[in-house]
PDB file of N, CA and C in Angstrom:
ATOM      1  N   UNK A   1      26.388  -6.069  24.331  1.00  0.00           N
ATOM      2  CA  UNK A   1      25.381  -5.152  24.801  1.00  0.00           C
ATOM      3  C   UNK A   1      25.191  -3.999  23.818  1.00  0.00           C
ATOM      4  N   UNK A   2      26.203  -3.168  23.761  1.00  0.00           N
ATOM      5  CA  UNK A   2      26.606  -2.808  22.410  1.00  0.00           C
ATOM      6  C   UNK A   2      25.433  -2.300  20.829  1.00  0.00           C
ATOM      7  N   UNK A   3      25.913  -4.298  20.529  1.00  0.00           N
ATOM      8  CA  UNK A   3      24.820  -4.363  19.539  1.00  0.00           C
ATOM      9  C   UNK A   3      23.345  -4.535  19.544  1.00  0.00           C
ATOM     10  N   UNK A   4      23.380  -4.434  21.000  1.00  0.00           N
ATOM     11  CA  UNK A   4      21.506  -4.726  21.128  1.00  0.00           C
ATOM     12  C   UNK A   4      20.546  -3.558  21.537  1.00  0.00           C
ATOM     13  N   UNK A   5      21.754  -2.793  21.603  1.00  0.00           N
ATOM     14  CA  UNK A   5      20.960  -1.462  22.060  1.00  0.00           C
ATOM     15  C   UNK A   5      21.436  -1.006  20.467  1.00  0.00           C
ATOM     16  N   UNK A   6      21.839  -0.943  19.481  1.00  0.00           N
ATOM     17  CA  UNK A   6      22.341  -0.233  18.086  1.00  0.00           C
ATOM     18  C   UNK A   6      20.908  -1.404  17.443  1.00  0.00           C
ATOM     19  N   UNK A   7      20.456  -2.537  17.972  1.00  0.00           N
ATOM     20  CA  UNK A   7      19.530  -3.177  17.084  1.00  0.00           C
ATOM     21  C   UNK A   7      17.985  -2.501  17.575  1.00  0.00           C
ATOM     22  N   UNK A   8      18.453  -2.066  18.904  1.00  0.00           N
ATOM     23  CA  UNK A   8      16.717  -1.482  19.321  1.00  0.00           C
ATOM     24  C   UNK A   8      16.768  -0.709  18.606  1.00  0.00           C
ATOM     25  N   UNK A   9      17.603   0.628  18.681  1.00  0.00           N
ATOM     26  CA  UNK A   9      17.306   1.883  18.033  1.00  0.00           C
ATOM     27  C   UNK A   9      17.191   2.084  16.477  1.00  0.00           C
ATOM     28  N   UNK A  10      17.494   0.534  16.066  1.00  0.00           N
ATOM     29  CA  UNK A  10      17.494  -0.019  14.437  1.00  0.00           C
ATOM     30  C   UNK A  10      15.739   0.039  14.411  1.00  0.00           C
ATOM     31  N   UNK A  11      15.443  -0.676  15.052  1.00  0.00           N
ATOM     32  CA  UNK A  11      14.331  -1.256  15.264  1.00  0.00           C
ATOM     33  C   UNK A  11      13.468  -0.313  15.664  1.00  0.00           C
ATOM     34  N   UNK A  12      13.425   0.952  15.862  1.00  0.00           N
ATOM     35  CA  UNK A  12      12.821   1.836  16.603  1.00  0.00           C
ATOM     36  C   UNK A  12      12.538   2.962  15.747  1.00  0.00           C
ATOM     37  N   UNK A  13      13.694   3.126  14.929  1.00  0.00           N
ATOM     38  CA  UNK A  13      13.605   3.937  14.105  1.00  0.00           C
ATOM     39  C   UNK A  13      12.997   3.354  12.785  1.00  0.00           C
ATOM     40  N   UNK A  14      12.939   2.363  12.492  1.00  0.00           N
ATOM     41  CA  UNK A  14      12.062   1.331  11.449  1.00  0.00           C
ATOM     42  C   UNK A  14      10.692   1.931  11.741  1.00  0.00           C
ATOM     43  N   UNK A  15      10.335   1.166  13.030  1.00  0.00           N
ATOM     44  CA  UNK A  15       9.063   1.385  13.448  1.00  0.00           C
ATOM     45  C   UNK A  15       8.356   3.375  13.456  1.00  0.00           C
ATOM     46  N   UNK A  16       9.584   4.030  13.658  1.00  0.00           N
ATOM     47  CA  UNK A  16       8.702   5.497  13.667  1.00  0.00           C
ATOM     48  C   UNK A  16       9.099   5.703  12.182  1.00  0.00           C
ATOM     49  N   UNK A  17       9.384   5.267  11.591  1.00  0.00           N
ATOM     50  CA  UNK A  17       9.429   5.404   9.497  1.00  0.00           C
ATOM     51  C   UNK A  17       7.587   4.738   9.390  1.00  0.00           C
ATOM     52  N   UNK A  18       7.593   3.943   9.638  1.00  0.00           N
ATOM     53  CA  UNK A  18       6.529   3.235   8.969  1.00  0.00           C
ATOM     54  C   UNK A  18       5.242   3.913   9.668  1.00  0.00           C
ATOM     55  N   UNK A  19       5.130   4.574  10.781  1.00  0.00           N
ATOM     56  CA  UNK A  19       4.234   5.120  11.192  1.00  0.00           C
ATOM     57  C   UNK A  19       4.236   6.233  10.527  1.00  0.00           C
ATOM     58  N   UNK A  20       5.090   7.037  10.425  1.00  0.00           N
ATOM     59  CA  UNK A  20       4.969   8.434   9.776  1.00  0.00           C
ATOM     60  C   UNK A  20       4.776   8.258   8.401  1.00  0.00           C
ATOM     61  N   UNK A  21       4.768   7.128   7.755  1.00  0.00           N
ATOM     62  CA  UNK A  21       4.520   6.272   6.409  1.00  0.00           C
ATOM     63  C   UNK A  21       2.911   6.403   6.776  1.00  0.00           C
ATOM     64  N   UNK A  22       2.521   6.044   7.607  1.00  0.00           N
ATOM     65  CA  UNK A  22       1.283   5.150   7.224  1.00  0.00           C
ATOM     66  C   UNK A  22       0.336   6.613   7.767  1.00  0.00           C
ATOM     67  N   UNK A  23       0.960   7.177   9.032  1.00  0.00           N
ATOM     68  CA  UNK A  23       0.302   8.809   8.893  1.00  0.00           C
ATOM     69  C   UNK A  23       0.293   9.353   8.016  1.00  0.00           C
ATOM     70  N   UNK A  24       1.537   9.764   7.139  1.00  0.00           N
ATOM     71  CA  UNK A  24       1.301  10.310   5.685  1.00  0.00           C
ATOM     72  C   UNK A  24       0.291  10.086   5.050  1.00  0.00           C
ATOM     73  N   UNK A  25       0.141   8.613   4.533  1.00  0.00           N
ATOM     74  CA  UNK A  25      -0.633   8.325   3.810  1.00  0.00           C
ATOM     75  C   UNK A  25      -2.105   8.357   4.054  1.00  0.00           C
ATOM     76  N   UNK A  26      -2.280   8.675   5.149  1.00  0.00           N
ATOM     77  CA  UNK A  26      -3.821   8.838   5.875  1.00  0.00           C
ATOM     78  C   UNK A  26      -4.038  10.109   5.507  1.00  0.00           C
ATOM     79  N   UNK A  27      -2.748  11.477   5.715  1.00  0.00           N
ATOM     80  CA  UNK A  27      -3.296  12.347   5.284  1.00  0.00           C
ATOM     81  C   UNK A  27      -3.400  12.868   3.891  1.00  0.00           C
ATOM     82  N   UNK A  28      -2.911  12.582   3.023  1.00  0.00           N
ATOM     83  CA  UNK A  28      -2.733  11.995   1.702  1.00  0.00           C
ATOM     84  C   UNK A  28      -4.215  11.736   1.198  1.00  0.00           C
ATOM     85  N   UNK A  29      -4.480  10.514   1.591  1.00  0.00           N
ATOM     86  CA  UNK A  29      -5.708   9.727   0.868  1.00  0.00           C
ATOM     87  C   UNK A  29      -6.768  10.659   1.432  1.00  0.00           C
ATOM     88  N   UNK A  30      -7.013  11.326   2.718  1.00  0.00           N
ATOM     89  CA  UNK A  30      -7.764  12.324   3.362  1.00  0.00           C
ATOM     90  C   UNK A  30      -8.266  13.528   2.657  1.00  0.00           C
ATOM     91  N   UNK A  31      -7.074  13.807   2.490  1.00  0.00           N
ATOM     92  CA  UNK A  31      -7.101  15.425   0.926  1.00  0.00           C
ATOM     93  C   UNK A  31      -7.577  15.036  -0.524  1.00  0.00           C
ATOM     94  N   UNK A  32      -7.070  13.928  -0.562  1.00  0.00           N
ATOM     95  CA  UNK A  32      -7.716  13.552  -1.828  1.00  0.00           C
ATOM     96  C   UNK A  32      -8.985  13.355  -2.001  1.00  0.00           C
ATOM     97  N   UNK A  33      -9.260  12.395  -0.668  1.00  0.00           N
ATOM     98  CA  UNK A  33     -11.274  12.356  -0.859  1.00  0.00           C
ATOM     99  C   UNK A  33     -11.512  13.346  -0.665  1.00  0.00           C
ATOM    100  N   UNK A  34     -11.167  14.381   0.130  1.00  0.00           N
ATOM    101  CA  UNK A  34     -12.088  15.607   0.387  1.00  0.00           C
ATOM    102  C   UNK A  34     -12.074  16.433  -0.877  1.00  0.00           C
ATOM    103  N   UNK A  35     -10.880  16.381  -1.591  1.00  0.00           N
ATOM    104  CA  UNK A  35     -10.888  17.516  -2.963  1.00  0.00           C
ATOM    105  C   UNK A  35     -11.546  16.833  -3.992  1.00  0.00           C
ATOM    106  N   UNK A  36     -11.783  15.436  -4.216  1.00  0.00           N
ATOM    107  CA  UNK A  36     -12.466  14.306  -4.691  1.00  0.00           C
ATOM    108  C   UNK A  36     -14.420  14.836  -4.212  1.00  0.00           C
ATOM    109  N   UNK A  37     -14.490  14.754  -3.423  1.00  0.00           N
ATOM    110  CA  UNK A  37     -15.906  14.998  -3.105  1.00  0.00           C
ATOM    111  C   UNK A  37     -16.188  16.668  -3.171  1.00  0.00           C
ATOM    112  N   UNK A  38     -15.725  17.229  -2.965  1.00  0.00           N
ATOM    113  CA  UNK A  38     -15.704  18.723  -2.579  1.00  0.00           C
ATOM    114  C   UNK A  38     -15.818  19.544  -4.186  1.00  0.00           C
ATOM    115  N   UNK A  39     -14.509  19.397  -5.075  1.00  0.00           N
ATOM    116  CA  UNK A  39     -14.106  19.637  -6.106  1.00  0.00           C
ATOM    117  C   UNK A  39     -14.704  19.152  -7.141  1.00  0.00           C
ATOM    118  N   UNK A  40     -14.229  18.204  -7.156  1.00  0.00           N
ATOM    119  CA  UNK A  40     -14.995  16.765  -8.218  1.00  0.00           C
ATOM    120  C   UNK A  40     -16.056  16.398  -8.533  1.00  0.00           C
ATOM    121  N   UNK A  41     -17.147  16.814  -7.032  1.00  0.00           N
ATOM    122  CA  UNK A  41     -18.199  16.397  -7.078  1.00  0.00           C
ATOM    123  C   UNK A  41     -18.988  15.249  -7.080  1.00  0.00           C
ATOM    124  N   UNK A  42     -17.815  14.260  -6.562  1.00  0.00           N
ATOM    125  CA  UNK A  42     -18.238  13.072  -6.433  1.00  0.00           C
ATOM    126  C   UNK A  42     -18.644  12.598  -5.396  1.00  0.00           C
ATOM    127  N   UNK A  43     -20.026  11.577  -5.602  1.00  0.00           N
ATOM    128  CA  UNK A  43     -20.585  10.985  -4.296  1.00  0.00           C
ATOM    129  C   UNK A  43     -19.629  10.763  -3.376  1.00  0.00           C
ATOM    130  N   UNK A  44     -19.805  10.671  -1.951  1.00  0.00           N
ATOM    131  CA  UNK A  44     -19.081  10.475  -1.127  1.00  0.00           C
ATOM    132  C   UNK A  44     -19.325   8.447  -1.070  1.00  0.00           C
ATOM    133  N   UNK A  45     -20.571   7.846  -1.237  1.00  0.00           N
ATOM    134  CA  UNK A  45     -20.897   6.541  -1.245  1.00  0.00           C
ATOM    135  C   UNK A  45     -19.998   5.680  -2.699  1.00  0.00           C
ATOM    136  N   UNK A  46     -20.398   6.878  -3.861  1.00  0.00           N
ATOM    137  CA  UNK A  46     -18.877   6.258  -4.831  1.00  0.00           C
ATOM    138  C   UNK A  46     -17.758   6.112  -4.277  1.00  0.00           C
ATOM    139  N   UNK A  47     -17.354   6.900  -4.217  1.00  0.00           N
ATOM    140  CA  UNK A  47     -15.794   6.909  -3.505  1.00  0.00           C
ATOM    141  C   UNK A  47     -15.039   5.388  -2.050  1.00  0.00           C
ATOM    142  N   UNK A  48     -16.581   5.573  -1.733  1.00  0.00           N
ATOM    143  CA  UNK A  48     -16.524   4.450  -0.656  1.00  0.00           C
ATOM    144  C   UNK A  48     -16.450   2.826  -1.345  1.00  0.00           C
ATOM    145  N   UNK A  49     -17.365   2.655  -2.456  1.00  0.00           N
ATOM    146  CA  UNK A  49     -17.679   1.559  -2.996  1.00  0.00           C
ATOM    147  C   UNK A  49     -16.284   1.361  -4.289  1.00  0.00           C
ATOM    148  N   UNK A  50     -15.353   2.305  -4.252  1.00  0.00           N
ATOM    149  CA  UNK A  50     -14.235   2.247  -5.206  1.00  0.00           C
ATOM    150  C   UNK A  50     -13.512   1.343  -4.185  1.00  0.00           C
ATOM    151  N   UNK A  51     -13.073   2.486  -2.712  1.00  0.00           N
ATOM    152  CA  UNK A  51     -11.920   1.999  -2.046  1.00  0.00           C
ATOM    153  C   UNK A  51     -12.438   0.520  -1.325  1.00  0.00           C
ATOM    154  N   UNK A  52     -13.345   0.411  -1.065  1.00  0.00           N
ATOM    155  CA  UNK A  52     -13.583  -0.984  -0.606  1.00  0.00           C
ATOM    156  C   UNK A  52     -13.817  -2.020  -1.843  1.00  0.00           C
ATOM    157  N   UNK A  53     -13.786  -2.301  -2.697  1.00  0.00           N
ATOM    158  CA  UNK A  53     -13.875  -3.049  -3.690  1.00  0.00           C
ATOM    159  C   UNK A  53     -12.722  -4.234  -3.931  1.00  0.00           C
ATOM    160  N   UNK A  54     -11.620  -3.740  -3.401  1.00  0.00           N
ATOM    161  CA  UNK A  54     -10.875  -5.154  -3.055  1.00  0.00           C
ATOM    162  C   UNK A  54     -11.409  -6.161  -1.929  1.00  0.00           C
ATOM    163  N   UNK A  55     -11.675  -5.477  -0.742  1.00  0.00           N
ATOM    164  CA  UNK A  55     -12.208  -6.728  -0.006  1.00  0.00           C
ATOM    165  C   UNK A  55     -13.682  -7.309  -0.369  1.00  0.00           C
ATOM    166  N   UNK A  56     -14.539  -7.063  -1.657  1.00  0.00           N
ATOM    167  CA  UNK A  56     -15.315  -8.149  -2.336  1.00  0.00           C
ATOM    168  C   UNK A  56     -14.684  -9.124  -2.535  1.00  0.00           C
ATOM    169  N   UNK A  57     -12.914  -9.063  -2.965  1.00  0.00           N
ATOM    170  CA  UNK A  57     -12.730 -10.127  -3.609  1.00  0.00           C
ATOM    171  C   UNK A  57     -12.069 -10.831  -2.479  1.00  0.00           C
ATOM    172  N   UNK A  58     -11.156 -10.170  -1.801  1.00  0.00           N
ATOM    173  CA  UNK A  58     -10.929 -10.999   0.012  1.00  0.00           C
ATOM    174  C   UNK A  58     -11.793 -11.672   0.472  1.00  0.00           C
ATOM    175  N   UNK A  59     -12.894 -11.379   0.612  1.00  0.00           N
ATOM    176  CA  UNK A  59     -13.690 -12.041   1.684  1.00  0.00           C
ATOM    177  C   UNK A  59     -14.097 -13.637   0.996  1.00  0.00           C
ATOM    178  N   UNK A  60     -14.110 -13.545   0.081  1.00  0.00           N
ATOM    179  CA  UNK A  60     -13.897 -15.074  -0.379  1.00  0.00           C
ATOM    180  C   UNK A  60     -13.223 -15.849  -0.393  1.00  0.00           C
ATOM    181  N   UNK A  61     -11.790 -15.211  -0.702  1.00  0.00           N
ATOM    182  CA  UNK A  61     -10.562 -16.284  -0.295  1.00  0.00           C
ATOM    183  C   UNK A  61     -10.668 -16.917   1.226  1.00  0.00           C
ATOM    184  N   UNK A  62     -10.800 -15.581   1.570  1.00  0.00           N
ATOM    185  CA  UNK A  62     -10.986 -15.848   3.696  1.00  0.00           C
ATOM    186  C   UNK A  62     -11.640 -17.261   3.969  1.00  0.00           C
ATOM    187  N   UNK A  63     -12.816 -16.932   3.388  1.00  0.00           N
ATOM    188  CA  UNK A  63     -13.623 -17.949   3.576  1.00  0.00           C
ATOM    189  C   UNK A  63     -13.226 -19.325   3.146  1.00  0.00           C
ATOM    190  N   UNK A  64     -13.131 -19.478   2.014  1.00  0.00           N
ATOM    191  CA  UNK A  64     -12.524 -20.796   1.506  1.00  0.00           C
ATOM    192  C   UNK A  64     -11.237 -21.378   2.395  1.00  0.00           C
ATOM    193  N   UNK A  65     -10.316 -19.882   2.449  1.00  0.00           N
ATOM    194  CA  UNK A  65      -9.268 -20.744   2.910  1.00  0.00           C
ATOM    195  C   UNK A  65      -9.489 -21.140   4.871  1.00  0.00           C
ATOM    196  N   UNK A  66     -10.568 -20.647   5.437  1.00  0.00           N
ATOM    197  CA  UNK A  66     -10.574 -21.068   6.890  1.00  0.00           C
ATOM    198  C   UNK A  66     -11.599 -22.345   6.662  1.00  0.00           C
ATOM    199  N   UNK A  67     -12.093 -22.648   5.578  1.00  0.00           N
ATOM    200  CA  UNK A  67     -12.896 -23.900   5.542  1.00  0.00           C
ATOM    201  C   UNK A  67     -11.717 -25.021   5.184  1.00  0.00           C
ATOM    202  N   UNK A  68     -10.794 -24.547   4.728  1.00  0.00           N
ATOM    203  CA  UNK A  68      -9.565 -25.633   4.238  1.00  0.00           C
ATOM    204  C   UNK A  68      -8.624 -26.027   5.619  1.00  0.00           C
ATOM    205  N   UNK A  69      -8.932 -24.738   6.813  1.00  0.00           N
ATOM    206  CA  UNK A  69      -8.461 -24.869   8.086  1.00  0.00           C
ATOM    207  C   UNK A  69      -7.090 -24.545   7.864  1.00  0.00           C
ATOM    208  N   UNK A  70      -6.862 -23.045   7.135  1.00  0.00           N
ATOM    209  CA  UNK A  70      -5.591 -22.360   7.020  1.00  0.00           C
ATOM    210  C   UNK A  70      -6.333 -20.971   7.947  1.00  0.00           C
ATOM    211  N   UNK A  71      -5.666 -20.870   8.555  1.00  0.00           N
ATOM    212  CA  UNK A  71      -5.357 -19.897   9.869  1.00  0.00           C
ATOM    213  C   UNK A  71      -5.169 -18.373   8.971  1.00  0.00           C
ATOM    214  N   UNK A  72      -6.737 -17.672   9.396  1.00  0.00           N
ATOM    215  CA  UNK A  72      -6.744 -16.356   8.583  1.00  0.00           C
ATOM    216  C   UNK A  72      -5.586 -15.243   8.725  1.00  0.00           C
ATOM    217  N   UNK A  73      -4.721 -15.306   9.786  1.00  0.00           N
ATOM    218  CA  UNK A  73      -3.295 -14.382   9.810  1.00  0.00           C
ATOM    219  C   UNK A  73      -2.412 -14.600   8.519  1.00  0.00           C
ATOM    220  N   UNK A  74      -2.714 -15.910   8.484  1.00  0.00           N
ATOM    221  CA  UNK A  74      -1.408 -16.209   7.106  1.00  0.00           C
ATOM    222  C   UNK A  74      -2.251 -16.033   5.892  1.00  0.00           C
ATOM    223  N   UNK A  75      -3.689 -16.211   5.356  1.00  0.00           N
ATOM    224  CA  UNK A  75      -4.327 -15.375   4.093  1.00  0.00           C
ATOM    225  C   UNK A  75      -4.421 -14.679   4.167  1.00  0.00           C
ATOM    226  N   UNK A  76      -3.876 -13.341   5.328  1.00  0.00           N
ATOM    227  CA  UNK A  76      -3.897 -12.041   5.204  1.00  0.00           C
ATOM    228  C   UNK A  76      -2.961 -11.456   4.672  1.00  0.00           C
ATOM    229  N   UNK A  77      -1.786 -12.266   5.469  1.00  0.00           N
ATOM    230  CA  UNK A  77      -0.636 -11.515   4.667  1.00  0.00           C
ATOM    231  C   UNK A  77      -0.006 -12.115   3.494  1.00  0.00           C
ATOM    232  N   UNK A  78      -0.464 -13.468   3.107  1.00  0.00           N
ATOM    233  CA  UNK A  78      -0.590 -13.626   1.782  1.00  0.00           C
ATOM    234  C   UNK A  78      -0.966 -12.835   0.702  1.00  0.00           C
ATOM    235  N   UNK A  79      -2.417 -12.404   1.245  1.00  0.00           N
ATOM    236  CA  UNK A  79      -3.341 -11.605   0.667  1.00  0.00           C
ATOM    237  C   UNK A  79      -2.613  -9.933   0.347  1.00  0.00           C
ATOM    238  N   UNK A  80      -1.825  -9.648   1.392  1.00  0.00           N
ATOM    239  CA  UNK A  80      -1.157  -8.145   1.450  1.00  0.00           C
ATOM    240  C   UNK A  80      -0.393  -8.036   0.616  1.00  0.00           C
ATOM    241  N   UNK A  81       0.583  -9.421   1.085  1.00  0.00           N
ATOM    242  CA  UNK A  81       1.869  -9.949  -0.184  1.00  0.00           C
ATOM    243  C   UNK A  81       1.650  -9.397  -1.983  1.00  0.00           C
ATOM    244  N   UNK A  82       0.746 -10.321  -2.235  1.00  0.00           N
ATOM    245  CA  UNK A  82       0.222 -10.306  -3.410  1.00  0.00           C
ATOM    246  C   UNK A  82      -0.070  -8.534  -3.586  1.00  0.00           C
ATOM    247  N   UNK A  83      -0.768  -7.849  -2.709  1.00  0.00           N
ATOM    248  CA  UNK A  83      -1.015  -6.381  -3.336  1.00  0.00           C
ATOM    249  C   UNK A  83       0.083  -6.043  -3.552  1.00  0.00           C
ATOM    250  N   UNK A  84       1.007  -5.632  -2.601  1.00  0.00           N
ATOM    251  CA  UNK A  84       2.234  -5.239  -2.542  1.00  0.00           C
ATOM    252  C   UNK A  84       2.829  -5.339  -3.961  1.00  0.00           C
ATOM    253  N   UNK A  85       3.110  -6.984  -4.082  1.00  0.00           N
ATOM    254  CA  UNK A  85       3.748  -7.077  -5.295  1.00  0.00           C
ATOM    255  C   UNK A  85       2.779  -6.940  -6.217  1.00  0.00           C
ATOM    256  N   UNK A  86       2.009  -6.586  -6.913  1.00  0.00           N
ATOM    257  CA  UNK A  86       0.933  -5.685  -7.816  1.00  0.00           C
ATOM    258  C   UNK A  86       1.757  -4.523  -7.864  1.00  0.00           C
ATOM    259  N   UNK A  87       1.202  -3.808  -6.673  1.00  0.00           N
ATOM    260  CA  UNK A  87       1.566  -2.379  -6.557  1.00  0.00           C
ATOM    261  C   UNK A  87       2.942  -1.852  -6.966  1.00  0.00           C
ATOM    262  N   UNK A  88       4.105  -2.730  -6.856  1.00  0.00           N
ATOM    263  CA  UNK A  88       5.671  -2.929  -7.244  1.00  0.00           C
ATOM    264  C   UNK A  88       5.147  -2.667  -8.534  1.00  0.00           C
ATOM    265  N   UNK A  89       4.383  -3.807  -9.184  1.00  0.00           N
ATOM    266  CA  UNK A  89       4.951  -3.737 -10.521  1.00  0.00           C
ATOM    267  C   UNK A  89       4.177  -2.718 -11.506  1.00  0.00           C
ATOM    268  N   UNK A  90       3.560  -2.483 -11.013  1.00  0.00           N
ATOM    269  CA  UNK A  90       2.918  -1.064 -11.587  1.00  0.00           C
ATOM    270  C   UNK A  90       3.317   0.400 -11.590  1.00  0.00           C
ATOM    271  N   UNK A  91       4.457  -0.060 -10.413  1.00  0.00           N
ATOM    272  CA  UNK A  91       5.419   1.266 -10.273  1.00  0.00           C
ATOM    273  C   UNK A  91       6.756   0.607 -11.222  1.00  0.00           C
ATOM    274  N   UNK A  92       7.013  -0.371 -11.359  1.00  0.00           N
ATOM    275  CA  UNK A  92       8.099  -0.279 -12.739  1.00  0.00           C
ATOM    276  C   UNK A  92       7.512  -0.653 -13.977  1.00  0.00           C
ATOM    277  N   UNK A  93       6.228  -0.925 -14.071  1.00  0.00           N
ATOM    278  CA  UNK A  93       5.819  -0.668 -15.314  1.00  0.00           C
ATOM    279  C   UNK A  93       5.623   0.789 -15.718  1.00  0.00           C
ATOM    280  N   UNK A  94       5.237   1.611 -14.684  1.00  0.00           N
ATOM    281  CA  UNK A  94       5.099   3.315 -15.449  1.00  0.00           C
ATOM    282  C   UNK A  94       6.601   3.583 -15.798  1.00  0.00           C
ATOM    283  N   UNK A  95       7.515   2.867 -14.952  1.00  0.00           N
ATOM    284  CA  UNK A  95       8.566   3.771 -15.555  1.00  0.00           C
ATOM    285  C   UNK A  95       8.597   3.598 -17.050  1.00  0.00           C
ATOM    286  N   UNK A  96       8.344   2.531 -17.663  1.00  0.00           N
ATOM    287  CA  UNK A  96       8.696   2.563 -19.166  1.00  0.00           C
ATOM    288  C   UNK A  96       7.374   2.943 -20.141  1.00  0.00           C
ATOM    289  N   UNK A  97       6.721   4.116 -19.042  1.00  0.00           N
ATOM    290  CA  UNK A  97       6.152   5.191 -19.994  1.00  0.00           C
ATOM    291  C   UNK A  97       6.504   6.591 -20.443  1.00  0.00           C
ATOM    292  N   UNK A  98       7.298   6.943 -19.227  1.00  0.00           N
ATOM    293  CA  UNK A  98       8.227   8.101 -18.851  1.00  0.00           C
ATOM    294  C   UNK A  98       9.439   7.595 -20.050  1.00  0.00           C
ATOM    295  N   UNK A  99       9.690   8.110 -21.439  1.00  0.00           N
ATOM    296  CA  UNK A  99      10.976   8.138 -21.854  1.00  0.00           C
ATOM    297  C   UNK A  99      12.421   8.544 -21.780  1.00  0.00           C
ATOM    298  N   UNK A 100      11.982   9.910 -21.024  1.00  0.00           N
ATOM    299  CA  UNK A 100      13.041  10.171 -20.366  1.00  0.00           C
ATOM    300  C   UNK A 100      13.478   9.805 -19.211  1.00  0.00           C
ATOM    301  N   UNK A 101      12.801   8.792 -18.418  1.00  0.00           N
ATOM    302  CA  UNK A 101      13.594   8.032 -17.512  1.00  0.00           C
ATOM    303  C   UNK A 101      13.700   6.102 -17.487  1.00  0.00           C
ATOM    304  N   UNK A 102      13.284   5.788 -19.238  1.00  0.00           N
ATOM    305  CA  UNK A 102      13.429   4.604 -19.246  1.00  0.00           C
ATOM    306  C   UNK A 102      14.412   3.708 -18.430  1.00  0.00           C
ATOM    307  N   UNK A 103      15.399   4.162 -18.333  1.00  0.00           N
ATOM    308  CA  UNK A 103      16.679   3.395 -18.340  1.00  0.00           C
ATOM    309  C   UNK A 103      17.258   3.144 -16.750  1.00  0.00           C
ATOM    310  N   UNK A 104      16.265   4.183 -15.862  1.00  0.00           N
ATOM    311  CA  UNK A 104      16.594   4.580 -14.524  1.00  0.00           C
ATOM    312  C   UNK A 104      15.600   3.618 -13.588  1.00  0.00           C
ATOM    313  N   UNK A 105      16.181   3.279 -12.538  1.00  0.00           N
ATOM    314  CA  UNK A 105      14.928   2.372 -11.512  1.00  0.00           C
ATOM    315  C   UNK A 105      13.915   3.375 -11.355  1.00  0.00           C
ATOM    316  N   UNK A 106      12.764   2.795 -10.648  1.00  0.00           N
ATOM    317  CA  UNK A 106      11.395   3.870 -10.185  1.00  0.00           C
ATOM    318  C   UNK A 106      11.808   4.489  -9.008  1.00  0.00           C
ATOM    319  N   UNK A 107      12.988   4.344  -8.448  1.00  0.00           N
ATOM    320  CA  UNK A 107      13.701   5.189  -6.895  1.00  0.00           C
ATOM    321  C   UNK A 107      14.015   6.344  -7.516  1.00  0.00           C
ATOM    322  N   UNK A 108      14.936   6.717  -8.732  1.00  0.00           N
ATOM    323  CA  UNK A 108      15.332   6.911  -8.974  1.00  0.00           C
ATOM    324  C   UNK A 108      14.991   7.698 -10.154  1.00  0.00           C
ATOM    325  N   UNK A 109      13.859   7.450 -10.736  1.00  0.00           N
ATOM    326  CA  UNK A 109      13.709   7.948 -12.452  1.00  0.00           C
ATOM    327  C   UNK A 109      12.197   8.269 -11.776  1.00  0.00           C
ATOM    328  N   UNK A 110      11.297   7.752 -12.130  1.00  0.00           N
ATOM    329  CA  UNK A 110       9.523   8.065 -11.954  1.00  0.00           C
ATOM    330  C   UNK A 110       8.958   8.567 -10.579  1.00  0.00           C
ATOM    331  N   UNK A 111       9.781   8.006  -9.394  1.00  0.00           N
ATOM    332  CA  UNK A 111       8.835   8.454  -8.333  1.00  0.00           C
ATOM    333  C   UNK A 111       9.566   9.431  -7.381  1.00  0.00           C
ATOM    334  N   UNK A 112      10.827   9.720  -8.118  1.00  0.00           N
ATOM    335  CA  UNK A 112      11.226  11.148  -7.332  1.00  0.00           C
ATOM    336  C   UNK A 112      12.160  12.135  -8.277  1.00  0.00           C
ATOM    337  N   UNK A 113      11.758  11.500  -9.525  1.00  0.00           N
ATOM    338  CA  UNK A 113      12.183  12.258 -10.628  1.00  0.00           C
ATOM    339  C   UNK A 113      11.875  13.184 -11.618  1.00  0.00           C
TER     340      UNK A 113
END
């Protein structure tokens, strides 16, 4: 019993990380468009046609792959997969622009260093 109440509160506390993750980042990307449009002076319809510009290229896979009769939940997170790991490696590729933290992971050297 024990361990299943130490796995909820595992599990619970996962879940309020990733929300306060994904709130962050709402307010994050929020400040940015606004100091982006405000500051910058940039169209607000640019800005729109930047951040949506990956799903031009989604909506085709989608398609193909529900005509192949693969079940769009799993090309989604295929589809996520693949950013994700992009996004990884672009965070350990900067590290080996930073010289003074070549040698260090991106936890560790570039993204809180």
């Amino acid at each position: 019993m024990c361990i299943m109440k130490t796995n909820q509160s595992l599990l619970y506390a996962a879940w309020k990380k990733l929300i306060v993750a994904y709130v962050l980042s709402f307010a994050i990307s929020f400040i940015a468009g606004t100091l982006l449009v405000k500051i910058g002076h940039i169209k607000p319809e640019s800005l729109y046609e930047i951040s949506t510009k990956r799903l031009s290229y989604a909506l085709p896979v989608f398609d193909m792959g529900s005509r192949h009769g693969i079940d769009i939940g799993i090309l989604l997170f295929i589809w996520n997969a693949i950013g994700a790991l992009i996004t990884l490696s672009f965070i350990y590729t900067a590290t080996l622009f930073d010289q003074h933290h070549i040698g260090l992971s991106p936890q560790g050297g570039y993204m809180f260093g």
